[in-house]
PDB file of N, CA and C in Angstrom:
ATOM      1  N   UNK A   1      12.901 -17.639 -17.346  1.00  0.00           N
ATOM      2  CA  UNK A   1      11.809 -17.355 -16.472  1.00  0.00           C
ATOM      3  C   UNK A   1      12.381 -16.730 -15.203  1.00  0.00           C
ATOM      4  N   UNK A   2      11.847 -15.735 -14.965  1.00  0.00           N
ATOM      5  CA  UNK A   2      12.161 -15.047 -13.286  1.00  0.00           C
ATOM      6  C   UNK A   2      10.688 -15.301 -12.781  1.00  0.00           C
ATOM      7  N   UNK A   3      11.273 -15.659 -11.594  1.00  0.00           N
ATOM      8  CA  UNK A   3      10.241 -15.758 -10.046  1.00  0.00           C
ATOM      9  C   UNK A   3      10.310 -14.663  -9.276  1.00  0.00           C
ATOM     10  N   UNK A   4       8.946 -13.887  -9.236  1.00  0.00           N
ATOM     11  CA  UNK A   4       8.794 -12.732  -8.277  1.00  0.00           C
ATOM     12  C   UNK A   4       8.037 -13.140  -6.798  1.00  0.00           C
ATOM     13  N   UNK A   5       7.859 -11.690  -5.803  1.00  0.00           N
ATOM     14  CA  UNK A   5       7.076 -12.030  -5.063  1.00  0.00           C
ATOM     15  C   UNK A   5       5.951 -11.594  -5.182  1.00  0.00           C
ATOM     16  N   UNK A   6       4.445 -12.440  -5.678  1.00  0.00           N
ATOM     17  CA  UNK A   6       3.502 -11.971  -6.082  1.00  0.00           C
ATOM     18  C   UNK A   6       3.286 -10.498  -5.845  1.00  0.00           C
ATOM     19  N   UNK A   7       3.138  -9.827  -4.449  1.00  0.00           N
ATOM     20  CA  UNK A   7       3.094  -8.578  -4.111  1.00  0.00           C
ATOM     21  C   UNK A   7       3.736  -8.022  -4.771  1.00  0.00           C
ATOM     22  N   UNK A   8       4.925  -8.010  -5.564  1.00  0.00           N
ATOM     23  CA  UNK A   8       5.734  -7.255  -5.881  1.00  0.00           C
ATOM     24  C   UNK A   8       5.504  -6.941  -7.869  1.00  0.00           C
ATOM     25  N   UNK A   9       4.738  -8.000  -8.314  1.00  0.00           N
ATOM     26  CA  UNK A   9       4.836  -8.299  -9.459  1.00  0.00           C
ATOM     27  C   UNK A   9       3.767  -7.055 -10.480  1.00  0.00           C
ATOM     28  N   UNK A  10       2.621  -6.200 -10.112  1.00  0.00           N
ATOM     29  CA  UNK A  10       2.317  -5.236 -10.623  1.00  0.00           C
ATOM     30  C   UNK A  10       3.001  -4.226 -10.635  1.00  0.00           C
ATOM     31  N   UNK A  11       3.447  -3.617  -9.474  1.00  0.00           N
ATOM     32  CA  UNK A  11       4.170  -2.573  -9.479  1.00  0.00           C
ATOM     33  C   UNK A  11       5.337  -2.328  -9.770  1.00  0.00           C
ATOM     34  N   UNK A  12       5.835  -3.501 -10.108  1.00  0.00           N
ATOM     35  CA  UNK A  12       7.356  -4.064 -10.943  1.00  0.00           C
ATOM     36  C   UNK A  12       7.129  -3.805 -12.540  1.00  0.00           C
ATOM     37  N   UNK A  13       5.727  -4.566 -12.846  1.00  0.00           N
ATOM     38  CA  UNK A  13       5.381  -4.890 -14.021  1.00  0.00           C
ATOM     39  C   UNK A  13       5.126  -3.110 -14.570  1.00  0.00           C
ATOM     40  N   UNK A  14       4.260  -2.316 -14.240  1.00  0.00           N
ATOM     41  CA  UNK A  14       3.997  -1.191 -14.526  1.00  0.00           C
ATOM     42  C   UNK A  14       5.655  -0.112 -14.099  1.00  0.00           C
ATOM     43  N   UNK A  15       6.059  -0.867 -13.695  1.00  0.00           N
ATOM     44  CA  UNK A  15       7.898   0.361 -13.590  1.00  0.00           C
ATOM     45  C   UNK A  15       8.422   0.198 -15.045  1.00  0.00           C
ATOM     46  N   UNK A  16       8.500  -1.041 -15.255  1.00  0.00           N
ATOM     47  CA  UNK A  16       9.678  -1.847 -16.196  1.00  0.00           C
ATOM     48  C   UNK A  16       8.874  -1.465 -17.824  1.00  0.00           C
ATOM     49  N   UNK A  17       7.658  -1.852 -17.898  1.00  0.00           N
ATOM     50  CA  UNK A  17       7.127  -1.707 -19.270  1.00  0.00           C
ATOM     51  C   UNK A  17       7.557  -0.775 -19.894  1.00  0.00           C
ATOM     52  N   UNK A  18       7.110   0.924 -19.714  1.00  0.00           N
ATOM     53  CA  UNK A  18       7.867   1.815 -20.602  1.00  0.00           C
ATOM     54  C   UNK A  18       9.162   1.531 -20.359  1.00  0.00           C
ATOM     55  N   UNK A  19      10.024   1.161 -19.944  1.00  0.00           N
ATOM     56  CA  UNK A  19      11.730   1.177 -20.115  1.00  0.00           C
ATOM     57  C   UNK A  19      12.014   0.255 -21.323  1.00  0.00           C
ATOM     58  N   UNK A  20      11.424  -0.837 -21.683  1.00  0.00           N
ATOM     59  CA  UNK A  20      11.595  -1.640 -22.241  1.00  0.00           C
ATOM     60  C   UNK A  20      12.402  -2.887 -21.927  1.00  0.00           C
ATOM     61  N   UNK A  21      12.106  -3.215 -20.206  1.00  0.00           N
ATOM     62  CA  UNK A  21      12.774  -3.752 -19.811  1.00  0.00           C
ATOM     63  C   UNK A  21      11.903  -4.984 -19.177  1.00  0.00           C
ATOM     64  N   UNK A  22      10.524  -4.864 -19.551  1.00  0.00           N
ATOM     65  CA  UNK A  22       9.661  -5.410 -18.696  1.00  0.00           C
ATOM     66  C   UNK A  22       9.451  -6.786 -19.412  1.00  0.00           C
ATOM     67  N   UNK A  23       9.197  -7.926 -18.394  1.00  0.00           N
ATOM     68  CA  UNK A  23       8.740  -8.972 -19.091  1.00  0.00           C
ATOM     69  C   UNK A  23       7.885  -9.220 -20.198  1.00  0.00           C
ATOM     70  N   UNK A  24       8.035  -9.979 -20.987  1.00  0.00           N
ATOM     71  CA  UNK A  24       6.958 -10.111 -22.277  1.00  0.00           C
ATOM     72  C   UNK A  24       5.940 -10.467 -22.087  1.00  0.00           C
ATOM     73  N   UNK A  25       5.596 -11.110 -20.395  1.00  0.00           N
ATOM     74  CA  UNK A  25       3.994 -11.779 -20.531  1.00  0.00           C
ATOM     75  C   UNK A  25       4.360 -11.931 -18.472  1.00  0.00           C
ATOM     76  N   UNK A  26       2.900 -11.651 -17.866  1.00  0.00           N
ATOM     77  CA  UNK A  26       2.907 -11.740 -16.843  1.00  0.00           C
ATOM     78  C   UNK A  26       1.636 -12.207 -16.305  1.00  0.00           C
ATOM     79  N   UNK A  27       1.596 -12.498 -15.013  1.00  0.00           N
ATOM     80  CA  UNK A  27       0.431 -13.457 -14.502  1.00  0.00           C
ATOM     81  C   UNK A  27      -0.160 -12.422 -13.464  1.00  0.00           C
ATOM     82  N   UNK A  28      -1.524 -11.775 -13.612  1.00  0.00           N
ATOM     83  CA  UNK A  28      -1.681 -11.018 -12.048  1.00  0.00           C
ATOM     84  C   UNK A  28      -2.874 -11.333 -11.950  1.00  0.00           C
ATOM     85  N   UNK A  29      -3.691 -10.922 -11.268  1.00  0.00           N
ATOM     86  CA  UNK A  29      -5.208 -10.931 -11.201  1.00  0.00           C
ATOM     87  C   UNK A  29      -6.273  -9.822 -11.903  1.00  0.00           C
ATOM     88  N   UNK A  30      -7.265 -10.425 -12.155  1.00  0.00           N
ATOM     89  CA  UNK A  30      -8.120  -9.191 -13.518  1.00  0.00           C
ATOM     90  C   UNK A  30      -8.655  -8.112 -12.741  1.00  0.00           C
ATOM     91  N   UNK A  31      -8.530  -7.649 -11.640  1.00  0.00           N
ATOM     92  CA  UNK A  31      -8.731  -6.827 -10.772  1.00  0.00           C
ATOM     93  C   UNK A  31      -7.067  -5.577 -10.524  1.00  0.00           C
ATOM     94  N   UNK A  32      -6.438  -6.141 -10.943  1.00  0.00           N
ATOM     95  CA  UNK A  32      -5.513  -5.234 -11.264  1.00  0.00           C
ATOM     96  C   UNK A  32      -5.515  -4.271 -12.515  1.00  0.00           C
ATOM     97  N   UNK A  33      -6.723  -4.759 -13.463  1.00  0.00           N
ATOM     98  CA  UNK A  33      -6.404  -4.022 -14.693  1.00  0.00           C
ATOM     99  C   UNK A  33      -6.925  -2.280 -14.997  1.00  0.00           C
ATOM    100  N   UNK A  34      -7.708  -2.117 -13.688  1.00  0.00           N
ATOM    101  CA  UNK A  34      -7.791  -0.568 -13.983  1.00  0.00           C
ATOM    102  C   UNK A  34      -6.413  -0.039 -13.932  1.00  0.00           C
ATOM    103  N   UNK A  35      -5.699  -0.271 -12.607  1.00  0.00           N
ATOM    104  CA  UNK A  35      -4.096   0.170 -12.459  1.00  0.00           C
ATOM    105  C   UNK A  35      -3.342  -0.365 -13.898  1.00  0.00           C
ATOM    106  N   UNK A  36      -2.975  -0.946 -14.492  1.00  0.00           N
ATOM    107  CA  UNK A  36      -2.542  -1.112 -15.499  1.00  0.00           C
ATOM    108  C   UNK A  36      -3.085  -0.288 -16.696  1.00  0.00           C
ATOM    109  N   UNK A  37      -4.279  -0.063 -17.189  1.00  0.00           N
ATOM    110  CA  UNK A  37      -5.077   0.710 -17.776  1.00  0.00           C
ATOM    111  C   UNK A  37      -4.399   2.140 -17.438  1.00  0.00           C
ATOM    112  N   UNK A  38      -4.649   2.293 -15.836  1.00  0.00           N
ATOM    113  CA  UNK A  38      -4.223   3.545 -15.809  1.00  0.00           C
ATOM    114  C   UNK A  38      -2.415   4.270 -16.170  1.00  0.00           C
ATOM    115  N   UNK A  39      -1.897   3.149 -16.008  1.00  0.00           N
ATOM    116  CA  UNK A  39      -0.312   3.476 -16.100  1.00  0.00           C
ATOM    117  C   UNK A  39       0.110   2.889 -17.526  1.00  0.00           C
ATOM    118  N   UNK A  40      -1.323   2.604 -18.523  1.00  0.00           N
ATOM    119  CA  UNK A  40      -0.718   2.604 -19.733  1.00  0.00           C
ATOM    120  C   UNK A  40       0.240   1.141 -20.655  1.00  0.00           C
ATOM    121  N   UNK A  41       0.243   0.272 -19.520  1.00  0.00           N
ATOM    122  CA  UNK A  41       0.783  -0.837 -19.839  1.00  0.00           C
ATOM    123  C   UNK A  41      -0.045  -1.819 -20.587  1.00  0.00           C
ATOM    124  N   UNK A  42      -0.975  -1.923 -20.844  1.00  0.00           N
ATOM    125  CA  UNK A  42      -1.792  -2.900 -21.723  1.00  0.00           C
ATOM    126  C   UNK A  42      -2.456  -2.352 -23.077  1.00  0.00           C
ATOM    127  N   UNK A  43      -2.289  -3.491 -23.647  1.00  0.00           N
ATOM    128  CA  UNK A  43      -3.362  -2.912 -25.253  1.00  0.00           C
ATOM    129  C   UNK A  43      -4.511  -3.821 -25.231  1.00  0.00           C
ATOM    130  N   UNK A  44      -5.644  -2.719 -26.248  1.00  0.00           N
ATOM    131  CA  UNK A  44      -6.636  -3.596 -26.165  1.00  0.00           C
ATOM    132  C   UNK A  44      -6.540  -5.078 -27.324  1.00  0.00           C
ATOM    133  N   UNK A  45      -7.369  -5.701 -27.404  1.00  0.00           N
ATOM    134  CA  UNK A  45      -7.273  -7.485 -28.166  1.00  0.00           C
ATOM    135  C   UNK A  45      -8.303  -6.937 -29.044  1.00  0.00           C
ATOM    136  N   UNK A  46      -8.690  -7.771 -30.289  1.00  0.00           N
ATOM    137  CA  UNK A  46      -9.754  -7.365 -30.834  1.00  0.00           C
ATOM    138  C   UNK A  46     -10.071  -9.086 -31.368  1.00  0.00           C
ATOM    139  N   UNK A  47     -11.281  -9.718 -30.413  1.00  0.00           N
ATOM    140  CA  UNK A  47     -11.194 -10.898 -30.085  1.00  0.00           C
ATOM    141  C   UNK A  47     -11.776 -11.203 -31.827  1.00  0.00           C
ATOM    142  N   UNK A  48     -12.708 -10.429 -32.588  1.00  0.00           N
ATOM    143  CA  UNK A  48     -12.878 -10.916 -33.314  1.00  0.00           C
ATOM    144  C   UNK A  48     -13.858 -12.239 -34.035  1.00  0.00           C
ATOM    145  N   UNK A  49     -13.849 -12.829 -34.942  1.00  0.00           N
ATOM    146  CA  UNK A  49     -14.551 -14.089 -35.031  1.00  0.00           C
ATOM    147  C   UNK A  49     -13.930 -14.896 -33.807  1.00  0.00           C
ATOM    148  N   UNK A  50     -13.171 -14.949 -32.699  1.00  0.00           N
ATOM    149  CA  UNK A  50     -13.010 -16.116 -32.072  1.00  0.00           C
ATOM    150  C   UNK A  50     -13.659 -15.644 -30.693  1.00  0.00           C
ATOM    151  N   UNK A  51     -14.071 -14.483 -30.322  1.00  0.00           N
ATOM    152  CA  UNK A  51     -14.577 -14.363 -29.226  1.00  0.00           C
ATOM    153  C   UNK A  51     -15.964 -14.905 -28.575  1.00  0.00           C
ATOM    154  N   UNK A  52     -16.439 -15.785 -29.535  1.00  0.00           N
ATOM    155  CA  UNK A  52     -17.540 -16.982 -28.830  1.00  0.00           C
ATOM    156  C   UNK A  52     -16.695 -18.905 -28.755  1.00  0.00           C
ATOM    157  N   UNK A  53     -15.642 -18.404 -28.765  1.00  0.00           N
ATOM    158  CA  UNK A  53     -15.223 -19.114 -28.429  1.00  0.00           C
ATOM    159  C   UNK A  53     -14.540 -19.160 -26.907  1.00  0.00           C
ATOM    160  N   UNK A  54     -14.345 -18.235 -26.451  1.00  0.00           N
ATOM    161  CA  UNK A  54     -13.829 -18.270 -25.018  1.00  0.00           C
ATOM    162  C   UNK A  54     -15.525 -18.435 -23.836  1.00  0.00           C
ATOM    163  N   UNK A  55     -14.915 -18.814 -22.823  1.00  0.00           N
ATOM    164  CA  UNK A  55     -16.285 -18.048 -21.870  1.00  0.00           C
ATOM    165  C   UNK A  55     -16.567 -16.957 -21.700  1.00  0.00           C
ATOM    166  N   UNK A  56     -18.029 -16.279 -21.943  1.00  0.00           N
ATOM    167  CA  UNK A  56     -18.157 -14.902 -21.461  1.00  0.00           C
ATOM    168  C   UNK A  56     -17.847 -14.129 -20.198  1.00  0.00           C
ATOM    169  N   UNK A  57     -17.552 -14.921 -19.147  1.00  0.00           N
ATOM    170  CA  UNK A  57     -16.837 -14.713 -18.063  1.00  0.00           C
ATOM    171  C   UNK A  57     -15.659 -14.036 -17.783  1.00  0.00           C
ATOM    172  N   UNK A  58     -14.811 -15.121 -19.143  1.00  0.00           N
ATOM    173  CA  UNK A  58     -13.638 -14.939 -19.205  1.00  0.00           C
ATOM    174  C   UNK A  58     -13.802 -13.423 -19.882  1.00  0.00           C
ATOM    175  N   UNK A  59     -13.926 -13.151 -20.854  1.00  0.00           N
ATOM    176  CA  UNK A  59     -14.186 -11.893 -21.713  1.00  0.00           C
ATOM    177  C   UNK A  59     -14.520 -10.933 -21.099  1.00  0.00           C
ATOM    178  N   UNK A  60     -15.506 -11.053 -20.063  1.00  0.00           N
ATOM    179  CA  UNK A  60     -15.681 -10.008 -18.874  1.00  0.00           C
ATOM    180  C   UNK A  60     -14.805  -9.224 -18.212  1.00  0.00           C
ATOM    181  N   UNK A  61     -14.035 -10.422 -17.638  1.00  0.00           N
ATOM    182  CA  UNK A  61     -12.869 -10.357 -16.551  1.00  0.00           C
ATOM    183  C   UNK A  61     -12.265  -9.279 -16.750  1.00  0.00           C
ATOM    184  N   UNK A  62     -11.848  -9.005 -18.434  1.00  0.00           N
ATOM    185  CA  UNK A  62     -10.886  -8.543 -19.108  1.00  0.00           C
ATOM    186  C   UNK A  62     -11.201  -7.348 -19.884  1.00  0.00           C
ATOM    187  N   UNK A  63     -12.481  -6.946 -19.319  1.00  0.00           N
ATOM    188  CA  UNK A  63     -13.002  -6.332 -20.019  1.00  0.00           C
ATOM    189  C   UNK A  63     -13.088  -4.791 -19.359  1.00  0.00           C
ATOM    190  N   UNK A  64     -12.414  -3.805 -20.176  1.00  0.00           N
ATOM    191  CA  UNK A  64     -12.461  -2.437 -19.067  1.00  0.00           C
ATOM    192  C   UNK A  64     -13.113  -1.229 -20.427  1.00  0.00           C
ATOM    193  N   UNK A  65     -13.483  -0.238 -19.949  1.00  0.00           N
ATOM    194  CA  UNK A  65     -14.559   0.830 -20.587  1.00  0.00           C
ATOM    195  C   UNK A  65     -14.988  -0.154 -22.051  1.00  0.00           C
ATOM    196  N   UNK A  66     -15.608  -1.274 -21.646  1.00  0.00           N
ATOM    197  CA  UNK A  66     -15.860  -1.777 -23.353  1.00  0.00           C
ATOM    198  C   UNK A  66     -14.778  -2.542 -24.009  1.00  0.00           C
ATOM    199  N   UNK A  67     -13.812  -2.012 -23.546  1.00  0.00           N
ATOM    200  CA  UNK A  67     -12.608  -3.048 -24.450  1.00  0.00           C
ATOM    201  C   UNK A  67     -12.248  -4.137 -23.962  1.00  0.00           C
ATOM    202  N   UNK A  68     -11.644  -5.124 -24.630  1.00  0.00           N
ATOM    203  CA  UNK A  68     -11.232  -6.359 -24.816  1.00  0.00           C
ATOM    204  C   UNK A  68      -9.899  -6.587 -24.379  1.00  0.00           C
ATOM    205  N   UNK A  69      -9.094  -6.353 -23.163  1.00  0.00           N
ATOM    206  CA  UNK A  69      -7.885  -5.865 -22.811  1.00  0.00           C
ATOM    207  C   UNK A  69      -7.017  -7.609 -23.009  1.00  0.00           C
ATOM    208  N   UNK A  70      -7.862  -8.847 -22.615  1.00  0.00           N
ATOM    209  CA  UNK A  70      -6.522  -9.968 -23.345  1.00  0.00           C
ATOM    210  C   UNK A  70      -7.449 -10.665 -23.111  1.00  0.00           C
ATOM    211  N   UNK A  71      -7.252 -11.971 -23.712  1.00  0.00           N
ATOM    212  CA  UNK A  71      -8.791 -13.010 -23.026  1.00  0.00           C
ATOM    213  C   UNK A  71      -8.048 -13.991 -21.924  1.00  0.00           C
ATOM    214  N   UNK A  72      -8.778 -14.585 -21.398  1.00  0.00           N
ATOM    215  CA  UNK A  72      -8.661 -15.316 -20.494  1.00  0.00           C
ATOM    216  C   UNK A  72      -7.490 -16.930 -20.803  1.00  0.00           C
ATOM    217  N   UNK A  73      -6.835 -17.684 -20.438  1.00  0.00           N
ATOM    218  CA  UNK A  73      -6.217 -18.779 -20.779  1.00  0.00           C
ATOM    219  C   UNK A  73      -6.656 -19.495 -20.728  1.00  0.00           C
ATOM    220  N   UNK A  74      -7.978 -19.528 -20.232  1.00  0.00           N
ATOM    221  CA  UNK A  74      -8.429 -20.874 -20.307  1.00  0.00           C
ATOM    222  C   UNK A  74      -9.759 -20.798 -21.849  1.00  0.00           C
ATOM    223  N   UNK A  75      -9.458 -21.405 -22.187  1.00  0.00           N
ATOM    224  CA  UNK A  75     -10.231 -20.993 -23.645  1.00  0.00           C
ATOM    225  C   UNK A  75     -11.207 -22.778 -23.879  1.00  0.00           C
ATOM    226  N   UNK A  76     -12.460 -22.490 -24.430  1.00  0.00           N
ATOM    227  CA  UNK A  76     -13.730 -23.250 -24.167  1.00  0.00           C
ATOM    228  C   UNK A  76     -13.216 -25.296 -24.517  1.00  0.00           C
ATOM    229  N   UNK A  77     -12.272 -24.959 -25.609  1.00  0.00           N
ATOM    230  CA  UNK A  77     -11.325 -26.208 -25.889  1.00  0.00           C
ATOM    231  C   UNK A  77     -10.594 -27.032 -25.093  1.00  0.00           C
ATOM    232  N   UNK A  78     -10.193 -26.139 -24.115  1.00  0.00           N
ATOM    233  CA  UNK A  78      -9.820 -26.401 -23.217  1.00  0.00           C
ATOM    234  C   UNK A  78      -9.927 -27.278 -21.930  1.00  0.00           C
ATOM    235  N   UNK A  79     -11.406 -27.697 -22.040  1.00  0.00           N
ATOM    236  CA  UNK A  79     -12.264 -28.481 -20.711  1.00  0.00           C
ATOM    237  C   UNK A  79     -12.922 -29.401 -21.396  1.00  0.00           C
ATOM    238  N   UNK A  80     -13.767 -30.455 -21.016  1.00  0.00           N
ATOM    239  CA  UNK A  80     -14.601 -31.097 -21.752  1.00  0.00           C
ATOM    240  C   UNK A  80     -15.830 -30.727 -21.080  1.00  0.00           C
ATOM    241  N   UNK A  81     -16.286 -30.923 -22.383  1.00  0.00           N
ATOM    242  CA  UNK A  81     -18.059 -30.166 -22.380  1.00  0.00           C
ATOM    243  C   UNK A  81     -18.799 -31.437 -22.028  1.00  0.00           C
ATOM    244  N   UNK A  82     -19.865 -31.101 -21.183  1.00  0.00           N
ATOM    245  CA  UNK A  82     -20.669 -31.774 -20.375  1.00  0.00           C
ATOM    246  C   UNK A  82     -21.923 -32.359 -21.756  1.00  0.00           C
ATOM    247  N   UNK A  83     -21.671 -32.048 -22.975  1.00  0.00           N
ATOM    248  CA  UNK A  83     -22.695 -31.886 -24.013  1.00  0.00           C
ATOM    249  C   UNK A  83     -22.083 -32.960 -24.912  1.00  0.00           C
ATOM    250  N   UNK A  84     -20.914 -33.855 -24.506  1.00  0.00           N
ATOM    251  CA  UNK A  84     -19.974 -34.242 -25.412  1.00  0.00           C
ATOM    252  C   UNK A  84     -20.079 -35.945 -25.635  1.00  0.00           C
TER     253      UNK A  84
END
């Protein structure tokens, strides 16, 4: 595990990816993902039969021209349901 300085961690993340040097998994905010989109670093998910399983929120977040860019970590299993 490497520790960045948050500020530093998109524009690190979008240098390193095409080199093949870039971390395998990173933490930023879902408001970063047009810039990522735009510099090519993300693929879309294809949530599939499990995508009523997350929150639609979450699915939102992540969600750019229509696509499904990663789902959210916190997934509906995850919490206890007020229904339970």
């Amino acid at each position: 595990m490497v520790q960045k300085n948050f500020e530093d961690l998109r524009n690190d993340f979008i240098a390193q990816v095409p080199t093949g040097e870039g971390p395998d998994i990173t933490v930023g905010a879902h408001d970063w993902l047009g810039a990522l989109v735009a510099a090519g670093v993300v693929n879309t998910v294809d949530l599939g039969e499990t995508a009523d399983d997350f929150e639609q929120v979450a699915v939102d977040a992540f969600t750019y021209d229509g696509q499904a860019l990663r789902p959210s970590l916190r997934h509906r299993g995850d919490r206890p349901h007020p229904e339970r």
